[in-house]
Protein backbone atom coordinates (compact mmCIF):
# COMPACT_ATOMS: atom_id res chain seq x y z
CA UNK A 1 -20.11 15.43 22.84
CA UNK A 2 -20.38 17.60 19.82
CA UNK A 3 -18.45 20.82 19.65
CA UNK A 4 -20.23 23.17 16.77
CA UNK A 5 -19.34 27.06 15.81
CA UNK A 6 -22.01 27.32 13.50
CA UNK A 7 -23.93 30.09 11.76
CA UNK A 8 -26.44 31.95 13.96
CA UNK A 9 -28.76 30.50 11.42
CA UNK A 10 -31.74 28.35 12.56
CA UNK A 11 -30.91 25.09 13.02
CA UNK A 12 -32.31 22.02 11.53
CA UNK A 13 -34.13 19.22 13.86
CA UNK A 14 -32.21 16.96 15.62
CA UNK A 15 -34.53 14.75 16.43
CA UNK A 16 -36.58 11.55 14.01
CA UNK A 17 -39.35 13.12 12.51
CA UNK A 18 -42.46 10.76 12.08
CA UNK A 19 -42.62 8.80 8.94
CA UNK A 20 -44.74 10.63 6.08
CA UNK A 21 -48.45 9.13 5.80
CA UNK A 22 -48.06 9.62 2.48
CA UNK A 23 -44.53 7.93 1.97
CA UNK A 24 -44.58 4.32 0.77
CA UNK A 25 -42.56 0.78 1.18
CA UNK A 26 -40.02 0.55 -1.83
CA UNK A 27 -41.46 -2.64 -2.53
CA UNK A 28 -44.88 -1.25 -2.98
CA UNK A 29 -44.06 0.71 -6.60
CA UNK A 30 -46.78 0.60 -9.19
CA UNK A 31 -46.23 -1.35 -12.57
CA UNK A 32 -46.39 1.99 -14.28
CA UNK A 33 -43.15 2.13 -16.54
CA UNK A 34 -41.13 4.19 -14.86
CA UNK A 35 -42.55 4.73 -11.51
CA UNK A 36 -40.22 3.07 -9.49
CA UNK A 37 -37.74 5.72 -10.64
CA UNK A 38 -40.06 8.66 -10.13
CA UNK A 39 -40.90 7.33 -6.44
CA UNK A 40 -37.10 7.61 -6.24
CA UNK A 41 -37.21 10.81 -7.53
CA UNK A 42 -39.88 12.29 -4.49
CA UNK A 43 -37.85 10.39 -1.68
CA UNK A 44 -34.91 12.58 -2.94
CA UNK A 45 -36.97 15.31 -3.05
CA UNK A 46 -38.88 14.35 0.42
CA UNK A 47 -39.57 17.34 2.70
CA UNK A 48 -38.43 14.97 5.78
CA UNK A 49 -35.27 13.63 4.72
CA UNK A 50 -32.01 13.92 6.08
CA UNK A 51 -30.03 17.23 4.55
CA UNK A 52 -26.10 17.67 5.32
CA UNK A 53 -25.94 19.19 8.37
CA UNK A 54 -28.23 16.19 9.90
CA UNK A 55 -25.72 13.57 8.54
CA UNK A 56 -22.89 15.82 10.21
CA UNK A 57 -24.08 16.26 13.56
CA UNK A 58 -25.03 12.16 14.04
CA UNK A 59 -21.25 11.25 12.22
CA UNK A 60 -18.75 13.74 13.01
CA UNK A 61 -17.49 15.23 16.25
CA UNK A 62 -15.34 18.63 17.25
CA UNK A 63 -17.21 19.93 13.71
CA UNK A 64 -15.37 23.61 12.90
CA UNK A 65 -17.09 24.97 10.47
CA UNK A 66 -14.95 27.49 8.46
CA UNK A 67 -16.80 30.69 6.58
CA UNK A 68 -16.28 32.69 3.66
CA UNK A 69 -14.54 32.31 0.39
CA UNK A 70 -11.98 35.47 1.39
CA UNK A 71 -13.12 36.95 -1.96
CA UNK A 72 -17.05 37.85 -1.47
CA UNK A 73 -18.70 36.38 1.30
CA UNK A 74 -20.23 33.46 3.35
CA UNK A 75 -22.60 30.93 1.19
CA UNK A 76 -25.03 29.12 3.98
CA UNK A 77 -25.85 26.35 0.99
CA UNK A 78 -22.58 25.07 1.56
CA UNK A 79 -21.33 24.11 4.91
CA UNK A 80 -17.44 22.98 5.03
CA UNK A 81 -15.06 22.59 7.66
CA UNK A 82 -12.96 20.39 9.76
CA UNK A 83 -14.01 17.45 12.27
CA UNK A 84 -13.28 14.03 13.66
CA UNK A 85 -14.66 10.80 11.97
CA UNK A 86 -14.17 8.00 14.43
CA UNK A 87 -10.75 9.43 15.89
CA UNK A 88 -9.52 10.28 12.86
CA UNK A 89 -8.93 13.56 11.86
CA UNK A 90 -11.04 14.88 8.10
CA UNK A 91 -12.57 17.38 6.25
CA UNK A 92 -16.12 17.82 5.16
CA UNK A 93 -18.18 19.74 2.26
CA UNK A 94 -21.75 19.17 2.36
CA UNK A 95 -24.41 21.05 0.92
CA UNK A 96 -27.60 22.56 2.55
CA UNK A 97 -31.21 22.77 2.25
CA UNK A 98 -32.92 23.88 5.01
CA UNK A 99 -36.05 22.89 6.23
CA UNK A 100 -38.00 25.55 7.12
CA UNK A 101 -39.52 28.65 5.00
CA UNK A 102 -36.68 30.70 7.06
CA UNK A 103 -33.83 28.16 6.57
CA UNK A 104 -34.36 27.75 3.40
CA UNK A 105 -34.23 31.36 2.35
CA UNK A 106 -31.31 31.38 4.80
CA UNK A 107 -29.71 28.28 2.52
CA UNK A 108 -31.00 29.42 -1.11
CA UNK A 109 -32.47 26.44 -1.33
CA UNK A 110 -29.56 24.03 -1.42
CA UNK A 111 -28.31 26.18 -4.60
CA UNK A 112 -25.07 27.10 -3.96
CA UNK A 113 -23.46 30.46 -5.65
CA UNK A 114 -19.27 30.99 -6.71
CA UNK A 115 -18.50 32.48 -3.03
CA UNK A 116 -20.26 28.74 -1.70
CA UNK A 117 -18.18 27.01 -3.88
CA UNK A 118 -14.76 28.74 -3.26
CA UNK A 119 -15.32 28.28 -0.11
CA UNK A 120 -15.57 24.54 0.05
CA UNK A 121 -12.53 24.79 -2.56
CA UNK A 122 -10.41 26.26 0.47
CA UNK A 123 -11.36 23.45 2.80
CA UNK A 124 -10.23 20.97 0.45
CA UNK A 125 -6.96 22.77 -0.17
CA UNK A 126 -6.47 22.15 3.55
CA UNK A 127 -7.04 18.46 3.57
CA UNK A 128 -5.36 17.94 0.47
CA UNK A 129 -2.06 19.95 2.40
CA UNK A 130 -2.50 18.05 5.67
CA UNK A 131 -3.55 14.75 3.43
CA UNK A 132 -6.94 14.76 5.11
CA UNK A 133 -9.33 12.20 4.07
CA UNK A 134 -11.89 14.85 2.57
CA UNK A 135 -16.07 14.02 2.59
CA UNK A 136 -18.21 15.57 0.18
CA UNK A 137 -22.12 15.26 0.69
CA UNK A 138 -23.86 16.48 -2.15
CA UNK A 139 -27.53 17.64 -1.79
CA UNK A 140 -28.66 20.71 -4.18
CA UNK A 141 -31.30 21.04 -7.12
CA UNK A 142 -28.27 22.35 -8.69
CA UNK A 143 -26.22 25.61 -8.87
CA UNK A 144 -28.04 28.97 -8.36
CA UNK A 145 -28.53 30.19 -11.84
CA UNK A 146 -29.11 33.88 -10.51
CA UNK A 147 -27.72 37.29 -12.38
CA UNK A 148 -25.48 37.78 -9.15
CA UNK A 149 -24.18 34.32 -9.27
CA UNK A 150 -23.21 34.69 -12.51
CA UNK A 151 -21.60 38.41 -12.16
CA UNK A 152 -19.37 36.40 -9.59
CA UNK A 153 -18.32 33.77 -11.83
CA UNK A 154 -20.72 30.95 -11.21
CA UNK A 155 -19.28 28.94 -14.46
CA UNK A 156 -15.46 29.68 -13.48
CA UNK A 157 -16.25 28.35 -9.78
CA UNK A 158 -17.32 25.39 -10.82
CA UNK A 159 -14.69 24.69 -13.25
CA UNK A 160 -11.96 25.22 -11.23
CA UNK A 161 -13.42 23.14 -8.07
CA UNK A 162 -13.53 20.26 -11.20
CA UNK A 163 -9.87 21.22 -11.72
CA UNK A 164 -8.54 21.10 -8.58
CA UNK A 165 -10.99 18.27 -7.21
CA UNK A 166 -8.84 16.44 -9.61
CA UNK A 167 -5.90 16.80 -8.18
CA UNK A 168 -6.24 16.53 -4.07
CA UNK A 169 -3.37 14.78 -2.91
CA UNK A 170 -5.92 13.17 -0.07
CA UNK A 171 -8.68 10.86 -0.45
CA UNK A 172 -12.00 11.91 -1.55
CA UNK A 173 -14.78 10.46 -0.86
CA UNK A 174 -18.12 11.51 -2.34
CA UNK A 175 -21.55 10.50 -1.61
CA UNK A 176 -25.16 11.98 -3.05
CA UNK A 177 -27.36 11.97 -0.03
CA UNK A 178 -30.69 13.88 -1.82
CA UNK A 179 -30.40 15.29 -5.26
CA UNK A 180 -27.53 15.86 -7.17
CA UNK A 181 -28.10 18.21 -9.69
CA UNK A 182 -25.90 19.10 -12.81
CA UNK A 183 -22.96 20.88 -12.40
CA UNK A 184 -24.15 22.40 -8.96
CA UNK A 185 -23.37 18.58 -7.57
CA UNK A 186 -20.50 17.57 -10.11
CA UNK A 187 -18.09 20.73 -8.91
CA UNK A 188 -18.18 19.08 -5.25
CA UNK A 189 -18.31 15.35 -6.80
CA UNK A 190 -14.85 14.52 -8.44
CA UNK A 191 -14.14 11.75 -5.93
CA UNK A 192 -11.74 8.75 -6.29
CA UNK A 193 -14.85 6.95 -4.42
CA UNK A 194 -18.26 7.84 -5.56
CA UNK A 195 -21.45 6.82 -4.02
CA UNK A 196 -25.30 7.52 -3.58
CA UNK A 197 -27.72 6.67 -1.03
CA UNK A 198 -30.65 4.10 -2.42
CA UNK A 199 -33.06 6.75 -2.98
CA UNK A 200 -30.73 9.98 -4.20
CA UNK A 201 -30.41 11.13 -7.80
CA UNK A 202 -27.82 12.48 -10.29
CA UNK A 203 -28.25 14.01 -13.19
CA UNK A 204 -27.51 16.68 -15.99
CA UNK A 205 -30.92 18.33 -15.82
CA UNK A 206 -34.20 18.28 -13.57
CA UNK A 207 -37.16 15.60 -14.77
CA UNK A 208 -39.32 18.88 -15.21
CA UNK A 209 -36.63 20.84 -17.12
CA UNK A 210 -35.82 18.11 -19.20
CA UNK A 211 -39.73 17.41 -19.94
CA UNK A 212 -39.86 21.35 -20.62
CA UNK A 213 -37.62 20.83 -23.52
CA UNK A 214 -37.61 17.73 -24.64
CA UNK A 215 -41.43 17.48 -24.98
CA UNK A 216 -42.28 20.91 -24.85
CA UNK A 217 -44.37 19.71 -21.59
CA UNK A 218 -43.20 20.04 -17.93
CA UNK A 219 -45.89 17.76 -16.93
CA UNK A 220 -44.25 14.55 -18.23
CA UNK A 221 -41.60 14.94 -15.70
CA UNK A 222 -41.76 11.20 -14.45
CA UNK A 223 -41.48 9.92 -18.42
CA UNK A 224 -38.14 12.22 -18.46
CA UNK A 225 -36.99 10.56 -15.49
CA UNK A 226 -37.40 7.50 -16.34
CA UNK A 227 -35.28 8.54 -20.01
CA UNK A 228 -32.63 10.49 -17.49
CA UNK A 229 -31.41 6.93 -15.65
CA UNK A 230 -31.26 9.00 -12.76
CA UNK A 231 -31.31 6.79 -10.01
CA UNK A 232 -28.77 4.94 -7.64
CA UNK A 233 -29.08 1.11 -9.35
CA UNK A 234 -29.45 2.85 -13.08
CA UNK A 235 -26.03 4.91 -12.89
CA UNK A 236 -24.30 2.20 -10.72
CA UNK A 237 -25.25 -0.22 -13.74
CA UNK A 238 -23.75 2.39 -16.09
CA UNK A 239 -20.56 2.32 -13.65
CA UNK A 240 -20.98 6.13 -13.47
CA UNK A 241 -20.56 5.21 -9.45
CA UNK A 242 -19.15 3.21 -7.16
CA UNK A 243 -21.37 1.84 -4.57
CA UNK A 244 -24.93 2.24 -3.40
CA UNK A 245 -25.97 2.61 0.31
CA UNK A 246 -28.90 1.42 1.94
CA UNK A 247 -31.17 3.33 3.38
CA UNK A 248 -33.55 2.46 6.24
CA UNK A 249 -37.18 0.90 6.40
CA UNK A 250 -39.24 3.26 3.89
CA UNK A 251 -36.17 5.94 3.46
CA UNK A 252 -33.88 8.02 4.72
CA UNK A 253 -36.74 10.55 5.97
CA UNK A 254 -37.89 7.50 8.05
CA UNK A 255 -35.39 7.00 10.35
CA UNK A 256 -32.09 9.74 10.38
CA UNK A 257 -30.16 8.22 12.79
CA UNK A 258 -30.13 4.53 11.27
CA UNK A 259 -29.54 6.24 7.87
CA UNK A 260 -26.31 7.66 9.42
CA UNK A 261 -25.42 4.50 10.89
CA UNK A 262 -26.04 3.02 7.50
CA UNK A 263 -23.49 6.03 5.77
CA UNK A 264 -21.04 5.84 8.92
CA UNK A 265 -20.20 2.50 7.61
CA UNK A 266 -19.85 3.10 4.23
CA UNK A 267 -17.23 5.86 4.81
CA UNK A 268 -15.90 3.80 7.65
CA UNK A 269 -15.06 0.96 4.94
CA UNK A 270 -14.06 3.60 1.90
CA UNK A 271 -11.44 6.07 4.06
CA UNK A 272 -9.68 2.50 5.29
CA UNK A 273 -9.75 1.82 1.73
CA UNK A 274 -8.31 4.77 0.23
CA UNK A 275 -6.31 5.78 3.47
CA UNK A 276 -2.53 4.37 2.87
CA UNK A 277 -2.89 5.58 -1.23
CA UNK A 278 0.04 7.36 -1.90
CA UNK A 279 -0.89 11.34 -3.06
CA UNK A 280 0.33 9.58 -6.52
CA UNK A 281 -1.86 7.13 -6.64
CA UNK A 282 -4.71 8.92 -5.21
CA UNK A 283 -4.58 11.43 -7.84
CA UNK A 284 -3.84 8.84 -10.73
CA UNK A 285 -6.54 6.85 -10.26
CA UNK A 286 -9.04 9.64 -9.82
CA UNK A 287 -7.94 11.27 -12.93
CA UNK A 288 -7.78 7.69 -14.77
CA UNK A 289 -11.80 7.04 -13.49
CA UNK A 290 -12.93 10.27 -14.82
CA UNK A 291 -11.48 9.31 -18.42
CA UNK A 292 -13.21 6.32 -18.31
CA UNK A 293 -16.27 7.63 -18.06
CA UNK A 294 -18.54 7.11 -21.14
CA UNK A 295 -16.33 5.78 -22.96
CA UNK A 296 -18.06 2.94 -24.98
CA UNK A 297 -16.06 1.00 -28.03
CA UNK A 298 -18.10 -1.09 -30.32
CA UNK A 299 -16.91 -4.27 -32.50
CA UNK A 300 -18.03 -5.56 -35.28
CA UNK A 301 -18.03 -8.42 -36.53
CA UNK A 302 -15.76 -9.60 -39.45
């Protein structure tokens, strides 16, 4: 059984929803440059799919969630606390949608603001003092970019959750389960395994944002995309990740509890991985993989 002290928020469905009429095969894509990616890009997006607190009550039992950032208040975007993963004692930091009109004001729309962030901050403070393996499901169209956010601190919250990310003495495990956007997804993604699910993103801006200023026209949003290399296979062939995971028949949205079962083996695999790293290593090797990152050399020839 699941044991939840949650929010008196609505909750999310716990049950499959029916597959989208409108969602198709991921074999079916269109020879359209760049399509592929932008189908990609509305399965992330998909109204049906699978947010964090789906993935955490199908893979985690005894969930406590913890609340507050003892500075300001409670962020509902971000949902952090401490569970069991297969027997074995972890901590988790996933982000939140919602799914209805109500949840969704209730979650700002997956957009998380400093107190969210400080909050998951103290949760992994505690698994990186108990040497917790610590999850991190990112999901947000980035960080809220309100006036109040940024009266708060916004900028300093995510740079020190990039800080101190970087030096947990636990294992962390990351994985982008919808959209990871910008900075809102990188201050809860400094992992020493990375991952995203087939049909997530990650990236610096938005497809529309980036059309918006790159050719003064929001409407080429699927031509940015395709320039962004946004997608799961694109940024695992840039080694900006680690791994890929599966998801199920036409996507996540199609079936949430095989999509779990499809994630509950990844992290299954990654924590007895990472699990006997000393705090040394652990830290070394994240900090090591982060310097690594775009760093290109060129040669010429004689």
């Amino acid at each position: 059984m699941l044991a939840f002290r949650m929010s008196s928020a609505p909750s999310n469905p716990t049950s499959n929803p029916p597959a989208s009429p409108d969602a198709k095969p991921r074999d079916e894509a269109s020879n359209t440059p760049g399509s592929r990616t932008w189908q990609r890009v509305q399965l992330a997006r998909h109204p049906r799919r699978p947010h964090g607190l789906d993935y955490i009550e199908r893979l985690f039992a005894n969930f406590e969630e913890l609340h507050g950032d003892r500075a300001f208040g409670d962020d509902a975007a971000i949902i952090a606390g401490l569970a069991d993963f297969g027997g074995l004692p972890v901590a988790v930091a996933a982000q939140q949608k919602g799914r209805d009109t109500k949840q969704k004001l209730h979650r700002n729309f997956g957009m998380p603001k400093p107190e969210g962030y400080r909050k998951a901050l103290r949760v992994m403070k505690l698994a990186s003092k108990f040497r917790l393996p610590l999850i991190s499901l990112i999901d947000t169209p980035g960080a809220y970019p309100g006036i109040d956010a940024e009266e708060r601190g916004q900028a300093e919250a995510i740079a020190v959750n990039l800080r101190e990310m970087s030096r947990l003495s636990c294992p962390v495990i990351t994985v982008v389960i919808g959209e990871g956007g910008s900075g809102g997804a990188l201050a809860m993604g400094v992992g020493n395994h990375n991952a995203m699910l087939e049909n997530a993103t990650y990236s610096v801006i938005s497809p529309e944002s980036c059309a918006a200023i790159i050719y003064r026209d929001a409407k080429k949003a699927q031509l940015a995309a395709e320039a962004l290399k946004m997608t799961a296979p694109e940024l695992l062939s840039l080694q900006l990740i680690d791994e890929v995971v599966l998801e199920p028949g036409e996507g996540a949205h199609s079936d949430w509890d095989a999509a779990a079962g499809l994630l509950r083996d990844h992290l299954t695999k990654v924590i007895n991985e990472l699990r006997d790293w000393s705090a040394e290593r652990l830290i070394r090797h994240r900090q090591e993989k982060y310097r690594r990152i775009a760093s290109f050399y060129e040669e010429s020839g004689a």
